[in-house]
PDB file of N, CA and C in Angstrom:
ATOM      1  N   UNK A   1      -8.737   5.691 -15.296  1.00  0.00           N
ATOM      2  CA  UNK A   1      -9.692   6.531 -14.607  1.00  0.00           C
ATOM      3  C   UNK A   1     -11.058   5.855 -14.586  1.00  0.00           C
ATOM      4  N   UNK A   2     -11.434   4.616 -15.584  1.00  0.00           N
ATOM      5  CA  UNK A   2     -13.036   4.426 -15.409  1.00  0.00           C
ATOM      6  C   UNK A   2     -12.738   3.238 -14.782  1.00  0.00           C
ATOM      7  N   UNK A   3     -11.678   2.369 -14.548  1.00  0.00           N
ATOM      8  CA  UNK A   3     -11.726   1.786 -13.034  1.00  0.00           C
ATOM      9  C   UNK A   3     -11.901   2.071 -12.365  1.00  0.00           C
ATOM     10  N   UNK A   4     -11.480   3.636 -11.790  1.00  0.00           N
ATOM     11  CA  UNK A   4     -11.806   4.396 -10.586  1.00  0.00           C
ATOM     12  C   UNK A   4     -13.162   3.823 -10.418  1.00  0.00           C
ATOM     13  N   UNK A   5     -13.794   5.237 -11.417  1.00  0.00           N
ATOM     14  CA  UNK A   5     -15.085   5.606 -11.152  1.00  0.00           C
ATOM     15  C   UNK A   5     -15.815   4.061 -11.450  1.00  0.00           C
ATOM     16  N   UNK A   6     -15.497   3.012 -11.600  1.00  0.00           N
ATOM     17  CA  UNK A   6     -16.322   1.687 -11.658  1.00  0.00           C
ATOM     18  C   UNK A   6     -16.369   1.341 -10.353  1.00  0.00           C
ATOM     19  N   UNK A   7     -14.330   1.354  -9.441  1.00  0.00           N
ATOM     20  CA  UNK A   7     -15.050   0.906  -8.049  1.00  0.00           C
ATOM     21  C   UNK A   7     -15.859   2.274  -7.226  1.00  0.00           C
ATOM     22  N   UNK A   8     -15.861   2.901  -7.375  1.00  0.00           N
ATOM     23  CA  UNK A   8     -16.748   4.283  -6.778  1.00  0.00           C
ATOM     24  C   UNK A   8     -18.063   3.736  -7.023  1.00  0.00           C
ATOM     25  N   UNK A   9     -18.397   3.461  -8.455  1.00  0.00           N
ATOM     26  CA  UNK A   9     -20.025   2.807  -7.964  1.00  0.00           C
ATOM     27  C   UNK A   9     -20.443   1.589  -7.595  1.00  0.00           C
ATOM     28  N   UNK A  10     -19.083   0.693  -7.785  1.00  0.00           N
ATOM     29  CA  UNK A  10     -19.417  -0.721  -6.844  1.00  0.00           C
ATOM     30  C   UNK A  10     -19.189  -0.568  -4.981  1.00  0.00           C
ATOM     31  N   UNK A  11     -18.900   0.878  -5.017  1.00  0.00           N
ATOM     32  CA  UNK A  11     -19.276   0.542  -3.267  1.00  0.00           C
ATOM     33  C   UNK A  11     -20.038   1.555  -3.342  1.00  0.00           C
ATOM     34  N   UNK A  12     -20.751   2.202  -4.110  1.00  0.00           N
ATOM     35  CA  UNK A  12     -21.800   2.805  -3.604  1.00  0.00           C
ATOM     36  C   UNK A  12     -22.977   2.511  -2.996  1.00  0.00           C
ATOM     37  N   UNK A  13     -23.384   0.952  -3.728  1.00  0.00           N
ATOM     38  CA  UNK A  13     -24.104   0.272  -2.986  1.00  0.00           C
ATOM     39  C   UNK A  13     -24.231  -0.802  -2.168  1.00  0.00           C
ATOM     40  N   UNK A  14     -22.795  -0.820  -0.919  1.00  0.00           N
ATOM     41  CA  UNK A  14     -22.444  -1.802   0.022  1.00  0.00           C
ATOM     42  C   UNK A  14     -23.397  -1.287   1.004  1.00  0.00           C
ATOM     43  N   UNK A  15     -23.786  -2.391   1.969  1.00  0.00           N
ATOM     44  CA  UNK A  15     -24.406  -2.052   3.059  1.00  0.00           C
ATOM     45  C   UNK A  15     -23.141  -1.558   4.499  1.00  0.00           C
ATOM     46  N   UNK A  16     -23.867  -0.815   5.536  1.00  0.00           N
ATOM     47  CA  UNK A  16     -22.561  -0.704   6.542  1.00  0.00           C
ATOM     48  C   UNK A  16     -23.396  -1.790   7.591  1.00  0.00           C
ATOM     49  N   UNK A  17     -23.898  -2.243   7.494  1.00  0.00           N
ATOM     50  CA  UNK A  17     -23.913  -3.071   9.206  1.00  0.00           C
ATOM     51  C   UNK A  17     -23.037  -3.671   9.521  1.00  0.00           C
ATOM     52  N   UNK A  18     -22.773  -3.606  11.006  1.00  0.00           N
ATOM     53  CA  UNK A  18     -21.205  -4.058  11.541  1.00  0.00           C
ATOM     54  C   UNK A  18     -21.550  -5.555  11.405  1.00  0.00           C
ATOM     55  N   UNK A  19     -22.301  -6.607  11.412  1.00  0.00           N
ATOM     56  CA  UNK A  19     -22.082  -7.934  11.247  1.00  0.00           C
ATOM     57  C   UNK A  19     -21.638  -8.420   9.936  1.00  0.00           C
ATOM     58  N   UNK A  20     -21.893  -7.383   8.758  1.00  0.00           N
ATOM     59  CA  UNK A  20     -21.183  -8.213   7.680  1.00  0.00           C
ATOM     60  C   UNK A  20     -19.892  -7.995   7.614  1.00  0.00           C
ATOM     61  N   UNK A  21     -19.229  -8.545   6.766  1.00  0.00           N
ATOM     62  CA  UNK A  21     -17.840  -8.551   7.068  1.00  0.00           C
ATOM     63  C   UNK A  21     -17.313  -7.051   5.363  1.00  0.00           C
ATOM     64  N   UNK A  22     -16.543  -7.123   5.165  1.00  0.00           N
ATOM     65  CA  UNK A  22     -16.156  -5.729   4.221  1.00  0.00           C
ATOM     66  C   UNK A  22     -15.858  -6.232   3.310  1.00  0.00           C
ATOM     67  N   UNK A  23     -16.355  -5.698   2.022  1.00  0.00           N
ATOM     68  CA  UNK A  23     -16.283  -5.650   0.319  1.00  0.00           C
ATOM     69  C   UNK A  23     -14.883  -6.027   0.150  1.00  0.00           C
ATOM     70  N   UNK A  24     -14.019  -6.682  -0.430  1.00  0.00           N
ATOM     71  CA  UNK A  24     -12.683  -6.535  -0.934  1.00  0.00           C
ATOM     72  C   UNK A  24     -12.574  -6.141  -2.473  1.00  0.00           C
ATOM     73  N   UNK A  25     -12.113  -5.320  -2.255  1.00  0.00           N
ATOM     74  CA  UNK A  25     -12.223  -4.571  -3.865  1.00  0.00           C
ATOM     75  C   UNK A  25     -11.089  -5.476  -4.694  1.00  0.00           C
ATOM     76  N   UNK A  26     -11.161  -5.872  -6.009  1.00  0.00           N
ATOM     77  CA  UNK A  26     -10.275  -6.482  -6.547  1.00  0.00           C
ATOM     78  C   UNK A  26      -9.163  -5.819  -6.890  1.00  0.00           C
ATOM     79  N   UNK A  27      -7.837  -6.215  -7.408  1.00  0.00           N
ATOM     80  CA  UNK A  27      -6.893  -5.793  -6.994  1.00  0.00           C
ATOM     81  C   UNK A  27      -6.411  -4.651  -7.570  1.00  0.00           C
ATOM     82  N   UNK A  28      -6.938  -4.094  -8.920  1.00  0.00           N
ATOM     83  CA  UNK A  28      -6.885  -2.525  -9.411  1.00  0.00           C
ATOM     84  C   UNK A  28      -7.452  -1.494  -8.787  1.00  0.00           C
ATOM     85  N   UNK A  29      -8.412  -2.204  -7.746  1.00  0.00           N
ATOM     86  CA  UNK A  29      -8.489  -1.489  -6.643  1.00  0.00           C
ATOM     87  C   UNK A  29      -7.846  -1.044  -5.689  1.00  0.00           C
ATOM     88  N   UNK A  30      -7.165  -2.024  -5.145  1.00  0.00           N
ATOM     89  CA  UNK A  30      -6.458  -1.491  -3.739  1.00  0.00           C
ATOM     90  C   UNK A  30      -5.808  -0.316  -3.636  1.00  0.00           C
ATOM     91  N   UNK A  31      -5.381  -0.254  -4.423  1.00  0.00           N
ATOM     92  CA  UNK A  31      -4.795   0.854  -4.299  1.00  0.00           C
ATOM     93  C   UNK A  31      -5.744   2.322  -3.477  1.00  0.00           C
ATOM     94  N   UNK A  32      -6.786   2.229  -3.651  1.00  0.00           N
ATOM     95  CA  UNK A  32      -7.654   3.520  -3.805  1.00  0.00           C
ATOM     96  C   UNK A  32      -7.634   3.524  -2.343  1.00  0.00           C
ATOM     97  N   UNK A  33      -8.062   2.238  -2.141  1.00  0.00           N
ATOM     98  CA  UNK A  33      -8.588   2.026  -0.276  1.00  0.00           C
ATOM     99  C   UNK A  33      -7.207   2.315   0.485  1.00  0.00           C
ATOM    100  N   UNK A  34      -6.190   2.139   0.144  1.00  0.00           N
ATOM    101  CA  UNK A  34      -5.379   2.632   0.905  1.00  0.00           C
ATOM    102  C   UNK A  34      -5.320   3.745   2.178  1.00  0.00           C
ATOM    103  N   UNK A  35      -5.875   4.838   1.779  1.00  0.00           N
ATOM    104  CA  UNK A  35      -6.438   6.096   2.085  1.00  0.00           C
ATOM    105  C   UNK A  35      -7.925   6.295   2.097  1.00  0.00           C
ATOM    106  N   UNK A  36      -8.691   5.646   0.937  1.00  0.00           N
ATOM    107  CA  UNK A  36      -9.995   6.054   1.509  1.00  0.00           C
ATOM    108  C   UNK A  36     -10.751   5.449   2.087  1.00  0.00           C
ATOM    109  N   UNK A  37     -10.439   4.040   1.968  1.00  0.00           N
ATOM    110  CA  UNK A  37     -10.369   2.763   3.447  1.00  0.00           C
ATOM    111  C   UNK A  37     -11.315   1.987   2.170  1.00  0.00           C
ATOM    112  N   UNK A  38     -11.844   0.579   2.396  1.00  0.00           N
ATOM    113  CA  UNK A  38     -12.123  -0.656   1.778  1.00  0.00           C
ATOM    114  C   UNK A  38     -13.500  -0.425   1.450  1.00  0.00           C
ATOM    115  N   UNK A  39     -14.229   0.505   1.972  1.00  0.00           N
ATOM    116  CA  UNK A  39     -15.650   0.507   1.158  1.00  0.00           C
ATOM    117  C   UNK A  39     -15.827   2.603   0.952  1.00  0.00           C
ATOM    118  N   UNK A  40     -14.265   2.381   0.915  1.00  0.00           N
ATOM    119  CA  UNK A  40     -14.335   4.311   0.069  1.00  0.00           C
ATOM    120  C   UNK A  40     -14.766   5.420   1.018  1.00  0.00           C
ATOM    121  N   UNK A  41     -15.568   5.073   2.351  1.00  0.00           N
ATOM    122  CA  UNK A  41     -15.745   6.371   3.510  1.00  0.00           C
ATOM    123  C   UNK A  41     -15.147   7.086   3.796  1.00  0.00           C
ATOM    124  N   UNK A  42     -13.625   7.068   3.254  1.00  0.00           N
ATOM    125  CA  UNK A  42     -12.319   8.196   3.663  1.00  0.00           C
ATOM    126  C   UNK A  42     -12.051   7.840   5.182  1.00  0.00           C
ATOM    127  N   UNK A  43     -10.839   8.882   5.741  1.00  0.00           N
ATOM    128  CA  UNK A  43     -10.061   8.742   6.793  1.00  0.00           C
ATOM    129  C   UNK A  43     -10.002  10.109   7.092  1.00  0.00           C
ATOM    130  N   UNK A  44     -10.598  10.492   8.092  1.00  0.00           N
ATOM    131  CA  UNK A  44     -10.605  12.335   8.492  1.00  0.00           C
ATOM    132  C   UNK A  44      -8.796  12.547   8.915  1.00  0.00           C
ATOM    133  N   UNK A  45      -8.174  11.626   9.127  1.00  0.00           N
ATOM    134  CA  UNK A  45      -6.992  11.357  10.585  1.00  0.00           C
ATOM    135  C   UNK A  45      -6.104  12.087   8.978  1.00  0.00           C
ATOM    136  N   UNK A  46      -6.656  11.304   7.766  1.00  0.00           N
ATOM    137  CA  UNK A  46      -5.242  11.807   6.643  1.00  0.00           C
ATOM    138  C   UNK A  46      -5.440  12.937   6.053  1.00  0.00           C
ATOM    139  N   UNK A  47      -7.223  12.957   5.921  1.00  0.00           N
ATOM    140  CA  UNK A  47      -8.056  13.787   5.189  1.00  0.00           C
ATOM    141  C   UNK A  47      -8.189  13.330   3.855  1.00  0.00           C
ATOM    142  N   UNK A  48      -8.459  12.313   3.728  1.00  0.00           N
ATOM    143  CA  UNK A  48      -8.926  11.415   2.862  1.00  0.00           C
ATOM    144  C   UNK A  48     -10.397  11.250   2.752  1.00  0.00           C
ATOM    145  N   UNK A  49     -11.083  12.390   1.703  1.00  0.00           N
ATOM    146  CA  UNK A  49     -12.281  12.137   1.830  1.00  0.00           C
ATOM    147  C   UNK A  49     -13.189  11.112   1.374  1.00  0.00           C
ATOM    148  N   UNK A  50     -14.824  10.701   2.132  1.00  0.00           N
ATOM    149  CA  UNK A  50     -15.043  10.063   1.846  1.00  0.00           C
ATOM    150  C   UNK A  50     -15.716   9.822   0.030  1.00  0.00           C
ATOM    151  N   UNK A  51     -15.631   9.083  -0.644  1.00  0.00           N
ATOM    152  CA  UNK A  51     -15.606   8.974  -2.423  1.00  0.00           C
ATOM    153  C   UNK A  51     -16.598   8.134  -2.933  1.00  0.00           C
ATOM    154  N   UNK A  52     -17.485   7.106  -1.634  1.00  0.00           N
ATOM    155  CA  UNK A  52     -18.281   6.588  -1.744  1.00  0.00           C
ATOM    156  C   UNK A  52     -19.634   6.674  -2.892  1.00  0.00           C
ATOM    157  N   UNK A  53     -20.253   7.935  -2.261  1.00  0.00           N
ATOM    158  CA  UNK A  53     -21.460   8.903  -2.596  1.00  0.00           C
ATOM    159  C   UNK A  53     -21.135   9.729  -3.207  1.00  0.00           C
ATOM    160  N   UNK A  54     -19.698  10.680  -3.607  1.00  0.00           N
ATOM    161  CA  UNK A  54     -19.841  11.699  -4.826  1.00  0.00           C
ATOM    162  C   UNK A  54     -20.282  11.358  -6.377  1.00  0.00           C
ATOM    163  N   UNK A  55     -20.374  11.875  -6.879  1.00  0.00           N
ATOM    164  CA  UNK A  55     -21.108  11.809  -7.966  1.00  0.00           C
ATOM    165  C   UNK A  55     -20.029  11.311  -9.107  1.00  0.00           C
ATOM    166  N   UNK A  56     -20.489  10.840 -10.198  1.00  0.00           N
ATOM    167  CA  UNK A  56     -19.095  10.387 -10.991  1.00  0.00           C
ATOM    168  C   UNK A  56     -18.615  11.312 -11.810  1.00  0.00           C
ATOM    169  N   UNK A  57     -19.444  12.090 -12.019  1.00  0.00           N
ATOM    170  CA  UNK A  57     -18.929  13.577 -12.935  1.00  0.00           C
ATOM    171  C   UNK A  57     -17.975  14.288 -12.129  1.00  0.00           C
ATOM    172  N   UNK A  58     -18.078  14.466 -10.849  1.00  0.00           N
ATOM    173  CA  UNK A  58     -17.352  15.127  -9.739  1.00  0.00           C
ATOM    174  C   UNK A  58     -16.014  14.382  -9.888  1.00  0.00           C
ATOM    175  N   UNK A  59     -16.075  13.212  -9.473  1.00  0.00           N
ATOM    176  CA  UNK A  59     -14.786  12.015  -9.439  1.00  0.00           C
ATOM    177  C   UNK A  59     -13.648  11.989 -10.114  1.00  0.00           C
ATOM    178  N   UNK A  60     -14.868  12.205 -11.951  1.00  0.00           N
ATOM    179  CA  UNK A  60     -13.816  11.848 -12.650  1.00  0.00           C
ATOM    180  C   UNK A  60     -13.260  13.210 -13.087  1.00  0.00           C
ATOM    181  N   UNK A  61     -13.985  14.817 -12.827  1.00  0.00           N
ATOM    182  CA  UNK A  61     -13.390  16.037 -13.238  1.00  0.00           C
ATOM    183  C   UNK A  61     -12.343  15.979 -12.211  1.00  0.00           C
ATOM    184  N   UNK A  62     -11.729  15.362 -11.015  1.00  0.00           N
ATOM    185  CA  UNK A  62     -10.841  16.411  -9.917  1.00  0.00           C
ATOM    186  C   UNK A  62      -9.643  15.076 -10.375  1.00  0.00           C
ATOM    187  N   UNK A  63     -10.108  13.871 -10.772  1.00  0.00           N
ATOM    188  CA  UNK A  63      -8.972  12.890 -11.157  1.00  0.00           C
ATOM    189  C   UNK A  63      -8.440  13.307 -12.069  1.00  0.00           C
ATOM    190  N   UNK A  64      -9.134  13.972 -13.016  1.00  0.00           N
ATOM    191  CA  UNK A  64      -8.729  14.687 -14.547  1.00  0.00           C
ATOM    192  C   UNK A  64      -7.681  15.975 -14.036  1.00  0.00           C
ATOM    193  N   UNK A  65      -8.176  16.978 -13.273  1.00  0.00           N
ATOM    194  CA  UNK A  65      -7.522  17.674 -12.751  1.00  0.00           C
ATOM    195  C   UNK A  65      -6.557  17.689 -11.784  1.00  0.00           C
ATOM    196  N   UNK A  66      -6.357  16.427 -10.876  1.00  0.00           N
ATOM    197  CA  UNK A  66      -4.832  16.009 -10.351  1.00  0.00           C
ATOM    198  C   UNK A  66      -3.807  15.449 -11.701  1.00  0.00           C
ATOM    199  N   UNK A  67      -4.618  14.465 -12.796  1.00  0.00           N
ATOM    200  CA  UNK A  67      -3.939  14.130 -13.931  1.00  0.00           C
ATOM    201  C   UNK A  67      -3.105  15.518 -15.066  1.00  0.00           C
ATOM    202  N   UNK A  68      -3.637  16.551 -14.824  1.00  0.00           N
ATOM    203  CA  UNK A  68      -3.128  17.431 -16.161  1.00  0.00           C
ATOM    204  C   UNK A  68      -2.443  18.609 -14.966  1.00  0.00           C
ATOM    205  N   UNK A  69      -2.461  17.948 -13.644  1.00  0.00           N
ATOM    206  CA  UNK A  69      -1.855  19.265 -12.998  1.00  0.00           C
ATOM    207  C   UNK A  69      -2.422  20.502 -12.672  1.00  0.00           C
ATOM    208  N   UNK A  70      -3.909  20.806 -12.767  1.00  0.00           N
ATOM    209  CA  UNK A  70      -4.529  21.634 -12.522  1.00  0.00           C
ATOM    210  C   UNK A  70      -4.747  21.917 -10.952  1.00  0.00           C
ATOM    211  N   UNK A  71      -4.578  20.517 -10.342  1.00  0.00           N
ATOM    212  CA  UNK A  71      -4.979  20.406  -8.896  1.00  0.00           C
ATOM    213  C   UNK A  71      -3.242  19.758  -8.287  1.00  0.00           C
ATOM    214  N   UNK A  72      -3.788  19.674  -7.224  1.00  0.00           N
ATOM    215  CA  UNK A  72      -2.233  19.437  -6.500  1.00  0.00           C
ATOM    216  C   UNK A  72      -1.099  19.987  -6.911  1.00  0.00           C
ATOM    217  N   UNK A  73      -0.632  20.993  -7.151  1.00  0.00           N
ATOM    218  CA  UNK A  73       0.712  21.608  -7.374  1.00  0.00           C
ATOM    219  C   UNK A  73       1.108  23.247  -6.840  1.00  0.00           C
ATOM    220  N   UNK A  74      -0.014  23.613  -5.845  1.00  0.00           N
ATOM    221  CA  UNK A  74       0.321  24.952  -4.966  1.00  0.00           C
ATOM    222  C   UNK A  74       1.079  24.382  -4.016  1.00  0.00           C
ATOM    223  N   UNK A  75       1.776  24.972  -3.336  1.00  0.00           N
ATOM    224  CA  UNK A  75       2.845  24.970  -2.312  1.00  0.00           C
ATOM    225  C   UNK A  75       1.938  24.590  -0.990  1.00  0.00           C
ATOM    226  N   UNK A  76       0.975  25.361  -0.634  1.00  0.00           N
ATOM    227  CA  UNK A  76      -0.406  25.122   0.819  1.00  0.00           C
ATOM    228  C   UNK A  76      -1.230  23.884   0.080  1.00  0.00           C
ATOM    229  N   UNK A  77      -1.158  22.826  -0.646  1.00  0.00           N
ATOM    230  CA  UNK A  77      -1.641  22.192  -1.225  1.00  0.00           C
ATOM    231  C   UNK A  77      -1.089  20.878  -1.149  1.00  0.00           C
ATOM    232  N   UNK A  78      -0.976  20.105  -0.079  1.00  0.00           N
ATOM    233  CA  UNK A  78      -0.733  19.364   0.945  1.00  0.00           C
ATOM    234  C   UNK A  78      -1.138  17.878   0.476  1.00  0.00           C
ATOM    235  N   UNK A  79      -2.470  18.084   0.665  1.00  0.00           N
ATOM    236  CA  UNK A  79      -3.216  16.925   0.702  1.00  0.00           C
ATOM    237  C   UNK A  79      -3.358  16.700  -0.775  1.00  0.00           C
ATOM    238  N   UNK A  80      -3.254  17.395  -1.906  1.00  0.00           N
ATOM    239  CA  UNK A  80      -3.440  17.775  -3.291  1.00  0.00           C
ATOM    240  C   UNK A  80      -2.019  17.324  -4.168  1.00  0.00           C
ATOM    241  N   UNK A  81      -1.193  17.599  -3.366  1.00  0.00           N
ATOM    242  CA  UNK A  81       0.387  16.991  -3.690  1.00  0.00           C
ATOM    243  C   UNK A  81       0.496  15.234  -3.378  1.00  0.00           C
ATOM    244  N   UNK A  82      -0.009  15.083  -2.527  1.00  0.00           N
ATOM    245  CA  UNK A  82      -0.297  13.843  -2.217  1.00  0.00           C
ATOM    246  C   UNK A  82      -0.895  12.728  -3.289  1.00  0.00           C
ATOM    247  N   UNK A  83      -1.928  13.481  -3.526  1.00  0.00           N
ATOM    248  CA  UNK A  83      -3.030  12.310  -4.810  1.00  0.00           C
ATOM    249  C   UNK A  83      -2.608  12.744  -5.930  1.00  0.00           C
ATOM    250  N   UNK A  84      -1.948  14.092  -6.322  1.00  0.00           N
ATOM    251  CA  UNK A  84      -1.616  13.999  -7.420  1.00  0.00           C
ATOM    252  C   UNK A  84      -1.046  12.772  -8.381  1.00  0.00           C
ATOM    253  N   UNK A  85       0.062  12.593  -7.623  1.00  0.00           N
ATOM    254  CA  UNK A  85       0.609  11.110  -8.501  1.00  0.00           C
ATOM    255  C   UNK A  85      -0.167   9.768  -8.330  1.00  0.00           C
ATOM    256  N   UNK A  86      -1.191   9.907  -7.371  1.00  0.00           N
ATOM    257  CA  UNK A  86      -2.044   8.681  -7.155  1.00  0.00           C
ATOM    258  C   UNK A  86      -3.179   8.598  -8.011  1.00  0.00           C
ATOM    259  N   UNK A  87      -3.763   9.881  -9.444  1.00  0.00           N
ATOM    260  CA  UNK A  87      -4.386   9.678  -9.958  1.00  0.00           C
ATOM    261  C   UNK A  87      -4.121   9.351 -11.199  1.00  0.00           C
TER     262      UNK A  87
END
């Protein structure tokens, strides 16, 4: 979990201008970008929000709470079933 929240604050401070080219997160990363894309802005298309800018207290309480099952395991809980096993 503090890999997470380590790459969460190493792209917090990437720049977006379209001439540079994109952060590659090292490889305990990839995983994350999968879904929330390579500098963490999320994907509205999966609903993958963006993780960039939340806060790390936020980050690491809802990772804690997909981890112990508090989150992702209602039936209308879709997108929550999803990251569960991804946290």
């Amino acid at each position: 979990m503090r890999l997470f929240v380590f790459a969460v604050a190493m792209f917090c401070g990437t720049s977006s201008h379209a001439d540079e080219s994109p952060v590659i997160p090292p490889d305990e990363y990839v995983f994350c970008t999968v879904c929330h894309g390579v500098q963490l802005k999320g994907n509205p298309l999966i609903a993958a929000p963006r993780i960039s800018r939340m806060e790390t207290w936020y980050v690491e309480r809802q990772l804690h709470a997909f981890k112990k099952g508090w989150r992702g395991r209602h039936e209308r809980d879709l997108n929550g079933m999803e990251m569960r096993p991804m946290a």
